[in-house]
Protein backbone atom coordinates (compact mmCIF):
# COMPACT_ATOMS: atom_id res chain seq x y z
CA UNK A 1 4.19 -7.90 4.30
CA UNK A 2 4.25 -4.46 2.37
CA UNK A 3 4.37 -6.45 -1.33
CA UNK A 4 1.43 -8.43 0.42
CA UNK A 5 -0.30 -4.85 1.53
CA UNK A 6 0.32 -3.16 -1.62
CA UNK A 7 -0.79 -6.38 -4.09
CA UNK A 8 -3.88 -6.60 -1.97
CA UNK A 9 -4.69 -3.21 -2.57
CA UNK A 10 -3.79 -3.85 -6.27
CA UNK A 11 -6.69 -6.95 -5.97
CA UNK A 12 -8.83 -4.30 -4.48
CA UNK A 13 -8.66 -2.03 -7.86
CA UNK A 14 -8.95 -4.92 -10.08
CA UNK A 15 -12.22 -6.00 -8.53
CA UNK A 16 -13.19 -2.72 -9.20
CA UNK A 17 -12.11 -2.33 -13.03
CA UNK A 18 -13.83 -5.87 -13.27
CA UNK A 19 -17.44 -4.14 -11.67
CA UNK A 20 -17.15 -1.59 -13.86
CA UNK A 21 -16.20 -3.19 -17.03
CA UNK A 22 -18.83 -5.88 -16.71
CA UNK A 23 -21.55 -3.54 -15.51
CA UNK A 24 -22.15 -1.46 -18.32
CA UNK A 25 -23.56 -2.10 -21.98
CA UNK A 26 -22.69 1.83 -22.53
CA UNK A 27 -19.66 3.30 -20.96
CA UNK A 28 -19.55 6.95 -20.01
CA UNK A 29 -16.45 9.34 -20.17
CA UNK A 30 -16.14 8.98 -16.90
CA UNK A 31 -15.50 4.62 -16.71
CA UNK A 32 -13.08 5.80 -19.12
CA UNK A 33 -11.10 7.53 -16.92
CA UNK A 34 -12.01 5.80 -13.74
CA UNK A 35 -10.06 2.33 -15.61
CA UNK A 36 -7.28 4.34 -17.03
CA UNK A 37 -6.63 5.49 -13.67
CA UNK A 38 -7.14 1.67 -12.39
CA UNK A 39 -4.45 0.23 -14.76
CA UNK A 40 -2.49 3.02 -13.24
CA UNK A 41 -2.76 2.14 -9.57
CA UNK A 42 -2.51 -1.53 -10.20
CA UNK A 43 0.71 -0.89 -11.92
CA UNK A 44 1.62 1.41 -9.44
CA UNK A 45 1.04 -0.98 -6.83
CA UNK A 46 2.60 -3.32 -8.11
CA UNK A 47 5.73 -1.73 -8.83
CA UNK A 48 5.94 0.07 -5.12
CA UNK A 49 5.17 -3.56 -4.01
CA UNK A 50 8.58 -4.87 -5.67
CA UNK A 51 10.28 -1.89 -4.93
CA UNK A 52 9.71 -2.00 -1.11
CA UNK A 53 10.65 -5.60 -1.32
CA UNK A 54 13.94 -5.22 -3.13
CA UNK A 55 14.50 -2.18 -0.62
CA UNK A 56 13.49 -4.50 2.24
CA UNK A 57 16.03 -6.92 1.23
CA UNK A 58 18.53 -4.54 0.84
CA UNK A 59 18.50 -3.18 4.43
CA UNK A 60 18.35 -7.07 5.67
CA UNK A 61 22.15 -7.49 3.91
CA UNK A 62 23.19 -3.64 4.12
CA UNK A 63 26.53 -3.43 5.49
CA UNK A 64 25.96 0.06 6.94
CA UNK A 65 24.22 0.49 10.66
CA UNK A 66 20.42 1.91 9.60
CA UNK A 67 19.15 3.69 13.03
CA UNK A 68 18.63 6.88 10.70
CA UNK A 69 16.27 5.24 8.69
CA UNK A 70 14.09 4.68 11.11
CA UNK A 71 12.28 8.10 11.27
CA UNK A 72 11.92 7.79 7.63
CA UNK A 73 10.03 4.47 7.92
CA UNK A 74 7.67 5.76 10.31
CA UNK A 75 6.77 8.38 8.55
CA UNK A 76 6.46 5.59 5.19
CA UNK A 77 3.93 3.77 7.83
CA UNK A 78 1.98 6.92 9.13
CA UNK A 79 1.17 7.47 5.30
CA UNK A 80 0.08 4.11 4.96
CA UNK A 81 -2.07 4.13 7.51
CA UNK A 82 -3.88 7.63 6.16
CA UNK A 83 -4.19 5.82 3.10
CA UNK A 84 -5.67 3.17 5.42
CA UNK A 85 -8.47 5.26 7.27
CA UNK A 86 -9.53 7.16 4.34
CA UNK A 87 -10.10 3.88 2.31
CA UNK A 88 -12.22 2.59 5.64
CA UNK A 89 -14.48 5.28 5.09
CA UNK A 90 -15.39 5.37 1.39
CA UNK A 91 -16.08 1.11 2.54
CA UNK A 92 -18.00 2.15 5.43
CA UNK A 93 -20.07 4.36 2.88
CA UNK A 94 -20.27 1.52 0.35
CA UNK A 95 -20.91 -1.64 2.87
CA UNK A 96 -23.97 1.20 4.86
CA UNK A 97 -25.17 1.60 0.77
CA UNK A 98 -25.31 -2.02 0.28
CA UNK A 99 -27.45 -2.97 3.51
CA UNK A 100 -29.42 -0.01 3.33
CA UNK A 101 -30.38 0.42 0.02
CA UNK A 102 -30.44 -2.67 -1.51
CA UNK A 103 -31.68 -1.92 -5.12
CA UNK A 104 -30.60 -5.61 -7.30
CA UNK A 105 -27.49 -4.09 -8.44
CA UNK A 106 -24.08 -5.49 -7.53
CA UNK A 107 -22.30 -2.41 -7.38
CA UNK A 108 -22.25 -1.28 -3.86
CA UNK A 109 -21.48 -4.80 -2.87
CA UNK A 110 -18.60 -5.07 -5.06
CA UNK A 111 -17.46 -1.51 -4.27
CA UNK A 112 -17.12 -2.18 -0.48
CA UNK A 113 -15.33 -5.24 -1.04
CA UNK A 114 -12.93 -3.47 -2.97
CA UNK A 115 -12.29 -0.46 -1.13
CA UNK A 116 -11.86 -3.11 1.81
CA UNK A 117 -9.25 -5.07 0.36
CA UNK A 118 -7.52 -1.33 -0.52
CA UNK A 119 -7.69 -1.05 3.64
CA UNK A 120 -6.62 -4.08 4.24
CA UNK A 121 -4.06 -3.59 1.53
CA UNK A 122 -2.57 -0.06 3.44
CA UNK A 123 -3.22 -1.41 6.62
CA UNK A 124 -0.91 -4.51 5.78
CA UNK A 125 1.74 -1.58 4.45
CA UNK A 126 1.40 0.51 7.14
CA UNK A 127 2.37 -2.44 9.51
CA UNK A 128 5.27 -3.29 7.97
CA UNK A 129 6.75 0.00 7.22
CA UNK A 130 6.15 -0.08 11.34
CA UNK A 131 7.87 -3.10 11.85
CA UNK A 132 10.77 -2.27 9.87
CA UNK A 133 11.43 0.80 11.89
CA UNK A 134 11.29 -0.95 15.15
CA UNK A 135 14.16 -3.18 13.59
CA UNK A 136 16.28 -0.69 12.23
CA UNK A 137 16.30 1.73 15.25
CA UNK A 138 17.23 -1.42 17.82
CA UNK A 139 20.71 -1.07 16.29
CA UNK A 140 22.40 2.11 17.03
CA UNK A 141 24.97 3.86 15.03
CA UNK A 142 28.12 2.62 14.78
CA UNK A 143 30.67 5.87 14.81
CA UNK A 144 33.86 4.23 14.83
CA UNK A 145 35.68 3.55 10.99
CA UNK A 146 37.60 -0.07 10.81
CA UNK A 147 40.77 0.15 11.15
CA UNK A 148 41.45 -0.87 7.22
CA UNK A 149 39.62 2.65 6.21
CA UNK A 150 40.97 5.46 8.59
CA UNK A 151 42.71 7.69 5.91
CA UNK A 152 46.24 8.97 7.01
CA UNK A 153 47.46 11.87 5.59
């Protein structure tokens, strides 16, 4: 669910770089920096998408108990979901702009689409950063050693 969360909100930013790529006959200095720093959030994405995943999978087959981990996913989830809200409002903003001042361009439209799927995208994070705490703190911490690795001195 988070590489589902985070390439959604990937989606979200390259709906954006499309909007503003095929908007304008005459780019200004600041498209220029507004898709350079696009490329670098889809990447970014893209690559804490994979990385949760492979981290995911790791805990799944980890052969150590992961009850500590717990507090750390939470607070993975809580920034999500700031992430989350803040993106709902900038939408808000964009969806009110597009019903309320319609003016034949596509932009506000397309803007609150994006910055949607970018809330979806966090919410979908947040969720299973959640989730994934709930799981790990079920199991408790298991204090005892085998008996193949006590060390005798």
């Amino acid at each position: 669910m988070v590489m589902l969360g985070l390439l959604t909100v990937a989606g979200g930013w390259i709906g954006y770089l499309a909007l503003v790529s095929g908007e304008r006959s005459y780019w200004q200095g600041q498209d220029h920096a507004n898709i350079i720093f696009g490329i670098g959030s889809v990447l970014g994405y893209a690559v804490f998408a994979v990385a949760s995943w492979s981290w995911f999978k790791w805990m799944e087959s980890a052969p150590v108990q992961l009850a500590g981990i717990a507090r750390v996913l939470r607070l993975f989830a809580i920034g999500f979901l700031f992430l989350a809200v803040g993106l709902a409002a900038i939408g808000y903003f964009w969806a009110d702009q597009a019903i309320t001042q319609p003016y034949g361009s596509r932009i506000p439209i397309v803007a609150a689409v994006t910055y949607g799927l970018e809330f979806l995208g966090f919410l979908l994070a947040a969720v299973a950063f959640w989730d994934a705490s709930a799981e790990a703190s079920v199991v408790g911490p298991d204090l005892s050693a085998p008996e193949g690795e006590l060390v005798t001195s």
